[in-house]
N, C-alpha and C. Protein backbone atom coordinates (compact mmCIF):
# COMPACT_ATOMS: atom_id res chain seq x y z
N UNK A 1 16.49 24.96 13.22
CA UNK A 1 16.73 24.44 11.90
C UNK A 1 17.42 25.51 11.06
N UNK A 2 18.36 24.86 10.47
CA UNK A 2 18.71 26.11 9.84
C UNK A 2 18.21 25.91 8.06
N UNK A 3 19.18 26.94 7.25
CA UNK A 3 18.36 26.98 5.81
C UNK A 3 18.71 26.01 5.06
N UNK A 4 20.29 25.34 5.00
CA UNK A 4 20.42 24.40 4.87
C UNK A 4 19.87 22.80 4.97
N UNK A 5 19.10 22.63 6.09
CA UNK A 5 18.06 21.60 6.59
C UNK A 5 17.17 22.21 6.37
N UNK A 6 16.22 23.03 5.77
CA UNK A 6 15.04 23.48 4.67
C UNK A 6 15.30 23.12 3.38
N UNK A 7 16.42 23.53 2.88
CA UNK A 7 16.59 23.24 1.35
C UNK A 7 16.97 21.28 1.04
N UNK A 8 17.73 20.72 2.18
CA UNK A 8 17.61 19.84 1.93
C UNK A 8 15.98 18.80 2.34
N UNK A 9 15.56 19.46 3.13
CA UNK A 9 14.29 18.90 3.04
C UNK A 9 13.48 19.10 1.99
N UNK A 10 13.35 20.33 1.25
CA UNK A 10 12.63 20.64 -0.09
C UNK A 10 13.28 19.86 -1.01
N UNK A 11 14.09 19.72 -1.59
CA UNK A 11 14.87 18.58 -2.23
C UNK A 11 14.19 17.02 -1.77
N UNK A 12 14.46 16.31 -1.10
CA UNK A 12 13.86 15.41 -0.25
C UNK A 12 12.68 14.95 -0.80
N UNK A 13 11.75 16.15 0.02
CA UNK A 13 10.30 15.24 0.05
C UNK A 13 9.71 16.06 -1.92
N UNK A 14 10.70 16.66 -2.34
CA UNK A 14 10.17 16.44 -4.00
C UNK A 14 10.37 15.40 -4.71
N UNK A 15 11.73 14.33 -4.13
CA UNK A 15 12.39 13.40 -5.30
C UNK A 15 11.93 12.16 -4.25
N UNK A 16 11.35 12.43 -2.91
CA UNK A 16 10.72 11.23 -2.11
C UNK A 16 9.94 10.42 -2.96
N UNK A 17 9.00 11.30 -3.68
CA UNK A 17 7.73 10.02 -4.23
C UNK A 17 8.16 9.23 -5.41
N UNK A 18 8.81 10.12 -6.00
CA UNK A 18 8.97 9.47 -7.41
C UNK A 18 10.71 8.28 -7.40
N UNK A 19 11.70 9.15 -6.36
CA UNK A 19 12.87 8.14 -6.50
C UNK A 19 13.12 7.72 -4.76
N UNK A 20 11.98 6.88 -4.46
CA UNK A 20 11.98 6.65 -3.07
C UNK A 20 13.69 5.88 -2.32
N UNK A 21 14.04 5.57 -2.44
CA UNK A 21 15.90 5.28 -2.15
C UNK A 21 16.98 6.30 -2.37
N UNK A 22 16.63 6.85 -3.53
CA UNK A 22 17.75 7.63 -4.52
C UNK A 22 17.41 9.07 -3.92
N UNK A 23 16.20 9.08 -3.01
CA UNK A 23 15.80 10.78 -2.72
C UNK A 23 17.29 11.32 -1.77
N UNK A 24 17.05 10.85 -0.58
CA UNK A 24 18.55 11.21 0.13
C UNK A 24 19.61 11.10 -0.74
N UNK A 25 20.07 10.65 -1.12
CA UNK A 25 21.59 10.93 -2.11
C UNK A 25 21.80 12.18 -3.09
N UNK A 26 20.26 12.30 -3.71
CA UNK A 26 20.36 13.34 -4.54
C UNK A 26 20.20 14.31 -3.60
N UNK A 27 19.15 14.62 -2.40
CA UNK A 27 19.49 15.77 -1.59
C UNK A 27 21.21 16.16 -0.80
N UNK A 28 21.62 15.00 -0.11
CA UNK A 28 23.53 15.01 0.01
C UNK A 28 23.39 15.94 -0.96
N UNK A 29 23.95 15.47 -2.05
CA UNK A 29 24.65 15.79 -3.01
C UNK A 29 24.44 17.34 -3.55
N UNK A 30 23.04 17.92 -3.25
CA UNK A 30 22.32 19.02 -3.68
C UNK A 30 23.14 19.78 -2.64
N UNK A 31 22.85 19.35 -1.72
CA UNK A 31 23.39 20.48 0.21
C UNK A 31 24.82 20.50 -0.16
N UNK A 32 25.74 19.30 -0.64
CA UNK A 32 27.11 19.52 -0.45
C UNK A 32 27.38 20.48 -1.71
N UNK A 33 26.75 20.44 -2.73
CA UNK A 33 27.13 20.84 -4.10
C UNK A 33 26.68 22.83 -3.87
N UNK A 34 25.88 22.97 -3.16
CA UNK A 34 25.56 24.14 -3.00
C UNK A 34 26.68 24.97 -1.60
N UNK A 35 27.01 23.90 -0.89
CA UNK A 35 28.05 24.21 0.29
C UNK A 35 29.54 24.64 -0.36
N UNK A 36 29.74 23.43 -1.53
CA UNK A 36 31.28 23.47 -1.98
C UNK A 36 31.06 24.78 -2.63
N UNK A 37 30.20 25.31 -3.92
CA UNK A 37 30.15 26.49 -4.97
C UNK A 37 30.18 27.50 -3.65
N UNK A 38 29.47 27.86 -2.73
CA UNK A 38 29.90 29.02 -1.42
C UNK A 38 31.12 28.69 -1.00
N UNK A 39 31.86 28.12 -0.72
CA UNK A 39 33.09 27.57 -0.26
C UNK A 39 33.93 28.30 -1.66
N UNK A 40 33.70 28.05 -2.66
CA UNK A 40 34.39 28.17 -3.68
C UNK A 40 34.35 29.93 -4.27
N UNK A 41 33.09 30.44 -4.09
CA UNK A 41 32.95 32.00 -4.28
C UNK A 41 33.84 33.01 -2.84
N UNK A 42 33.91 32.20 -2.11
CA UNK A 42 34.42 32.94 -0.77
C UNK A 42 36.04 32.70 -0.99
N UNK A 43 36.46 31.96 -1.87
CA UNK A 43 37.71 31.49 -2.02
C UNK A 43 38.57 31.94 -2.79
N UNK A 44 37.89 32.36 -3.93
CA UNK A 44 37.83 33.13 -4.75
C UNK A 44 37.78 34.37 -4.40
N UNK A 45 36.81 34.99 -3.87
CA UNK A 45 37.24 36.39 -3.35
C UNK A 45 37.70 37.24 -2.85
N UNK A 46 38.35 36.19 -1.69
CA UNK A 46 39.55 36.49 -0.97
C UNK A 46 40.80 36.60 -1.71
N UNK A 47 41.30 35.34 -2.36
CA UNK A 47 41.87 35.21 -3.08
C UNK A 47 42.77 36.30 -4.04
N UNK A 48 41.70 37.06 -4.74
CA UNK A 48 41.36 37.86 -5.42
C UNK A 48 42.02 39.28 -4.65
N UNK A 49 41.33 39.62 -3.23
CA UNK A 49 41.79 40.39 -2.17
C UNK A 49 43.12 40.20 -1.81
N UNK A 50 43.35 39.20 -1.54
CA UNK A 50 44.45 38.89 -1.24
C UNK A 50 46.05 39.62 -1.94
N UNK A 51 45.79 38.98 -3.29
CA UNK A 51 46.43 39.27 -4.36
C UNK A 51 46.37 40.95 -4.78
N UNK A 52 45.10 41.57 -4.27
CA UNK A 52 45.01 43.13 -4.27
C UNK A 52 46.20 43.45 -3.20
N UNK A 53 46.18 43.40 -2.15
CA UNK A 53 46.63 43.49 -1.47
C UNK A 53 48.29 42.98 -1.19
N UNK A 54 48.55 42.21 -2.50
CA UNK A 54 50.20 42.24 -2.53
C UNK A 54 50.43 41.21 -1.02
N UNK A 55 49.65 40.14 -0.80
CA UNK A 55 49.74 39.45 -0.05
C UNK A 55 49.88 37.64 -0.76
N UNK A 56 51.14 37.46 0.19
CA UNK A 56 51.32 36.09 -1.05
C UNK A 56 51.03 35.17 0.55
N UNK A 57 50.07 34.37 0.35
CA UNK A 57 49.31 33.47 1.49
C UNK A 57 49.81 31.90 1.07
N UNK A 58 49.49 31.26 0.08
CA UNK A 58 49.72 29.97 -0.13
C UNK A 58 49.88 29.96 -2.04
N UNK A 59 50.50 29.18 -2.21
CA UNK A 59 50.52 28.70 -3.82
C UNK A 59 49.04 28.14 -4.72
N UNK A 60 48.76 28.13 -5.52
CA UNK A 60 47.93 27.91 -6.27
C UNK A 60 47.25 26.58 -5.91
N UNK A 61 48.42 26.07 -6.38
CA UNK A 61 48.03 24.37 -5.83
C UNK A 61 47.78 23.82 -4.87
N UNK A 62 48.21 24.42 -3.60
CA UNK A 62 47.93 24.34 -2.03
C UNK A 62 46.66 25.13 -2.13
N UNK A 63 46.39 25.65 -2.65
CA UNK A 63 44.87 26.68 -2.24
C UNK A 63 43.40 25.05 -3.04
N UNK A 64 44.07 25.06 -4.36
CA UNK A 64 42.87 23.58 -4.60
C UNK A 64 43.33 22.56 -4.09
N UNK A 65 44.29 22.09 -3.71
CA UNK A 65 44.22 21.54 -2.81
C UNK A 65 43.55 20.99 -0.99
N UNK A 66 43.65 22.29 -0.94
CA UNK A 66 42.81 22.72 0.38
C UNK A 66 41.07 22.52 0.04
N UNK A 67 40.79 23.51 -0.90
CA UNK A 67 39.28 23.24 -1.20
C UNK A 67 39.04 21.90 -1.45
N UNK A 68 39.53 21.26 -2.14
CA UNK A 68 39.64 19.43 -2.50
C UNK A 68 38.92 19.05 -0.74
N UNK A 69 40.74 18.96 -0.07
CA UNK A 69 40.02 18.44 0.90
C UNK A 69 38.57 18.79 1.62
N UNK A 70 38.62 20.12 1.62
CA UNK A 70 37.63 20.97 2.28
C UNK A 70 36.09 20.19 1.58
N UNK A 71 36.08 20.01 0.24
CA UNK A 71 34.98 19.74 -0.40
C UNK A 71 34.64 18.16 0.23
N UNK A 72 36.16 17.02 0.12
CA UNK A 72 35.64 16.03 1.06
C UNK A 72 35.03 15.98 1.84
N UNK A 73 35.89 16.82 2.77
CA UNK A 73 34.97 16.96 4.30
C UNK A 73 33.49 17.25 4.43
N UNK A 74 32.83 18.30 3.53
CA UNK A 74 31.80 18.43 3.75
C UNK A 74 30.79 17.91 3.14
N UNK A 75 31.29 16.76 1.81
CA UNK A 75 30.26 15.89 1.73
C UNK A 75 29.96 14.52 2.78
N UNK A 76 31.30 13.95 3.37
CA UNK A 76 31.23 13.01 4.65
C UNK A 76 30.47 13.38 5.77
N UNK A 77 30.43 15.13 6.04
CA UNK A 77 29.99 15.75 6.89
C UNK A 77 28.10 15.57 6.70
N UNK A 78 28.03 16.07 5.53
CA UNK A 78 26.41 16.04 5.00
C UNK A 78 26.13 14.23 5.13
N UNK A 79 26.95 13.69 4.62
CA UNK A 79 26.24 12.41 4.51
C UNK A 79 25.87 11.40 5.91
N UNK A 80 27.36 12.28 6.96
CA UNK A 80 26.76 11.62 8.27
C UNK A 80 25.89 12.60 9.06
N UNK A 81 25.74 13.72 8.37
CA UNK A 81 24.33 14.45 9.31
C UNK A 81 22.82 13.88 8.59
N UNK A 82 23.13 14.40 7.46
CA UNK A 82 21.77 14.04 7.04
C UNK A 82 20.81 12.33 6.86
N UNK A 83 21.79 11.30 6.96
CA UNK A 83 21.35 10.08 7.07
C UNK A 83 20.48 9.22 8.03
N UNK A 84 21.01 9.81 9.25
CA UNK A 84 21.08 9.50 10.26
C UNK A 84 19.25 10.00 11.16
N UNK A 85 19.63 10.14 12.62
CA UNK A 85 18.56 10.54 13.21
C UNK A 85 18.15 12.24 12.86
N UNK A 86 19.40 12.44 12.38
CA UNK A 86 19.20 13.79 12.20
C UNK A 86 17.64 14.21 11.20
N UNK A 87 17.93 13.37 10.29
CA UNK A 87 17.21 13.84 8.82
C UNK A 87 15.47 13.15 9.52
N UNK A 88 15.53 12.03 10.22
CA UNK A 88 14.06 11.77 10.90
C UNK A 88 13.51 13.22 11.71
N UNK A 89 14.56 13.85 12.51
CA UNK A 89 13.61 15.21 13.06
C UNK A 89 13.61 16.34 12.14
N UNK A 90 14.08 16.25 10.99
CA UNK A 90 14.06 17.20 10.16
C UNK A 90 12.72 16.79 9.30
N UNK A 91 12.63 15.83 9.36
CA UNK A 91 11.47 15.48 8.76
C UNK A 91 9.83 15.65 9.44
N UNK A 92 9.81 15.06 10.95
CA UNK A 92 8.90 15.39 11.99
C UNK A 92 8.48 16.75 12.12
N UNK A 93 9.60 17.86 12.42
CA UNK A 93 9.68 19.05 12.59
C UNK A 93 8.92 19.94 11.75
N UNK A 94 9.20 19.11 10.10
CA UNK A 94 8.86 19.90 9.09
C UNK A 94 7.41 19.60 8.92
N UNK A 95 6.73 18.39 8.97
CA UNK A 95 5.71 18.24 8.15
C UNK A 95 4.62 18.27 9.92
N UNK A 96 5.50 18.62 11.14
CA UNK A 96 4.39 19.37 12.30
C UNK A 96 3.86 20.99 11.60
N UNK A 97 4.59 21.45 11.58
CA UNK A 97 4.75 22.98 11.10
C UNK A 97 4.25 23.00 9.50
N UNK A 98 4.06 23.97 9.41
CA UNK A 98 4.27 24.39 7.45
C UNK A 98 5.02 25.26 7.46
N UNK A 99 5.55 24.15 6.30
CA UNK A 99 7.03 24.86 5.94
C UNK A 99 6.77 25.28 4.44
N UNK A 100 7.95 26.04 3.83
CA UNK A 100 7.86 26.78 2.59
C UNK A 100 8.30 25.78 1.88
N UNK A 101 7.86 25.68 0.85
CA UNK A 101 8.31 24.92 -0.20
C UNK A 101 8.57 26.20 -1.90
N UNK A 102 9.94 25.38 -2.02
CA UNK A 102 10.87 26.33 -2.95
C UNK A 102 10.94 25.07 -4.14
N UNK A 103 10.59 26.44 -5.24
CA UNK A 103 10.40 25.80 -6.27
C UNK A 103 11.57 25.12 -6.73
N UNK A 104 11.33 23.81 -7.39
CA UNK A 104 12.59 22.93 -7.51
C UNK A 104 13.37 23.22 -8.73
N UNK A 105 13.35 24.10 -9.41
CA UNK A 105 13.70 24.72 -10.59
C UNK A 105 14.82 25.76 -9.74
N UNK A 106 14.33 26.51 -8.90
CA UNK A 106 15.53 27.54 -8.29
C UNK A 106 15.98 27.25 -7.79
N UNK A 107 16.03 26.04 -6.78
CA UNK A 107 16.66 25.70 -6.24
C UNK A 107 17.91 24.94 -6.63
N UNK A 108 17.51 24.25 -7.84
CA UNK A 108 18.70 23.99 -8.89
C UNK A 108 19.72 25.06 -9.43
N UNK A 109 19.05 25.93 -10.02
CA UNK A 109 19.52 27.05 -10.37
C UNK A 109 20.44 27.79 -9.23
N UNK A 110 20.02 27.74 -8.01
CA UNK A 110 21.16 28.61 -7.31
C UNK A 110 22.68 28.24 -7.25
N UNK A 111 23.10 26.99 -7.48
CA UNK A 111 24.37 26.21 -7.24
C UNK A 111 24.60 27.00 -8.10
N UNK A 112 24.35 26.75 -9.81
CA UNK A 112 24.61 27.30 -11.06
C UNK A 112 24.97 28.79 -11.14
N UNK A 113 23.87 30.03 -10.26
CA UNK A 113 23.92 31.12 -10.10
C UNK A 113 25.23 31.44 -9.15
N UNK A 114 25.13 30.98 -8.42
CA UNK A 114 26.74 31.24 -7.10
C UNK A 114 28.10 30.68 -8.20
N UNK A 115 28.22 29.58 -9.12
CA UNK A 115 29.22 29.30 -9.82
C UNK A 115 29.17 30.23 -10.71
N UNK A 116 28.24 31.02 -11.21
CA UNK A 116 28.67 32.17 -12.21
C UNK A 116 28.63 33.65 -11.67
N UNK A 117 28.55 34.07 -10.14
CA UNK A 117 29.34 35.17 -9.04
C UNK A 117 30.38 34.73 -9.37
N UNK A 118 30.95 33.68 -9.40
CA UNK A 118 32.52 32.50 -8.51
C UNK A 118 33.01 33.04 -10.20
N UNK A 119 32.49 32.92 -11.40
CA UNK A 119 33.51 33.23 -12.40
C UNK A 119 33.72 35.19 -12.43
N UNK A 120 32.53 35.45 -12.23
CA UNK A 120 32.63 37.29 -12.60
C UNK A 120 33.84 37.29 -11.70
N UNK A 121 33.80 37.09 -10.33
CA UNK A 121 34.84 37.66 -9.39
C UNK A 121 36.52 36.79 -9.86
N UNK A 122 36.10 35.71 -10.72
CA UNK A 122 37.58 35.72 -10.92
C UNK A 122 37.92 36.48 -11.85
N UNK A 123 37.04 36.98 -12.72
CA UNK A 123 37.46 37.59 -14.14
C UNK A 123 37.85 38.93 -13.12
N UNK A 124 36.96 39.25 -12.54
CA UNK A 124 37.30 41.06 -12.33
C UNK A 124 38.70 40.68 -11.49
N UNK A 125 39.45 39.88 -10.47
CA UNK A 125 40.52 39.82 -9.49
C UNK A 125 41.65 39.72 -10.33
C-alpha cells in the first residue's frame, strides 16, 4: 500500500459516516488535488532551474498546457483506481491491520501547504 492509498483511505472512512455516497468523490478529488499541487511544485522548480540554467525547454503555454493534460490524466487515473476493486482491498487491508489515522484538519492543510512551497519557489526563480 502505498501513502497515497492511506491518505485516501483516511479521507474515506472520515466523510464515510456522515456523507455515505459523496465519501469517494470527495476522497478522488482530495488524492488528485494533492497529486496535481506535487505535480505543480516539481514543475515549478524545474522550471525555475531550467531558466537558471539558460535552458529554453518549451513555451509557457505548452508547459500549462501539459500540466492541464497531466492534471486530467490523473484524476481519470484516481477515479478508475480508486472506485473499483481496488478501493474494496484498500479497505479490507486497512481495517485487518491498524492503521494511522491523520488528523483531518492536516490533511487538508497539506494541498494548501505544498501550493504555498509552489508560490515561494516561483517568487525566488
Amino acid at each position: 500500500m502505498t501513502l497515497s492509498d492511506t491518505l485516501f483511505y483516511n479521507i474515506f472512512s472520515h466523510y464515510k459516516p456522515k456523507l455515505k455516497q459523496k465519501a469517494n468523490n470527495i476522497a478522488v478529488v482530495y488524492i488528485t488535488l494533492l497529486q496535481v499541487s506535487l505535480l505543480l511544485l516539481l514543475g515549478v522548480f524545474f522550471s525555475g532551474f531550467f531558466r537558471q540554467m539558460n535552458m529554453v525547454t518549451m513555451s509557457s503555454f505548452e508547459a500549462w498546457t501539459l500540466f492541464m493534460l497531466a492534471a486530467i490524466f490523473i484524476y481519470f487515473k484516481n477515479w478508475m483506481q480508486y472506485t473499483g476493486k481496488r478501493r474494496m482491498m484498500i479497505n479490507a487491508k486497512m481495517n485487518k491491520k491498524k492503521s494511522n489515522t491523520y488528523n483531518i484538519y492536516l490533511l487538508w492543510l497539506l494541498p494548501v501547504a505544498i501550493l504555498g512551497l509552489t508560490y515561494v519557489v516561483f517568487q525566488a526563480s
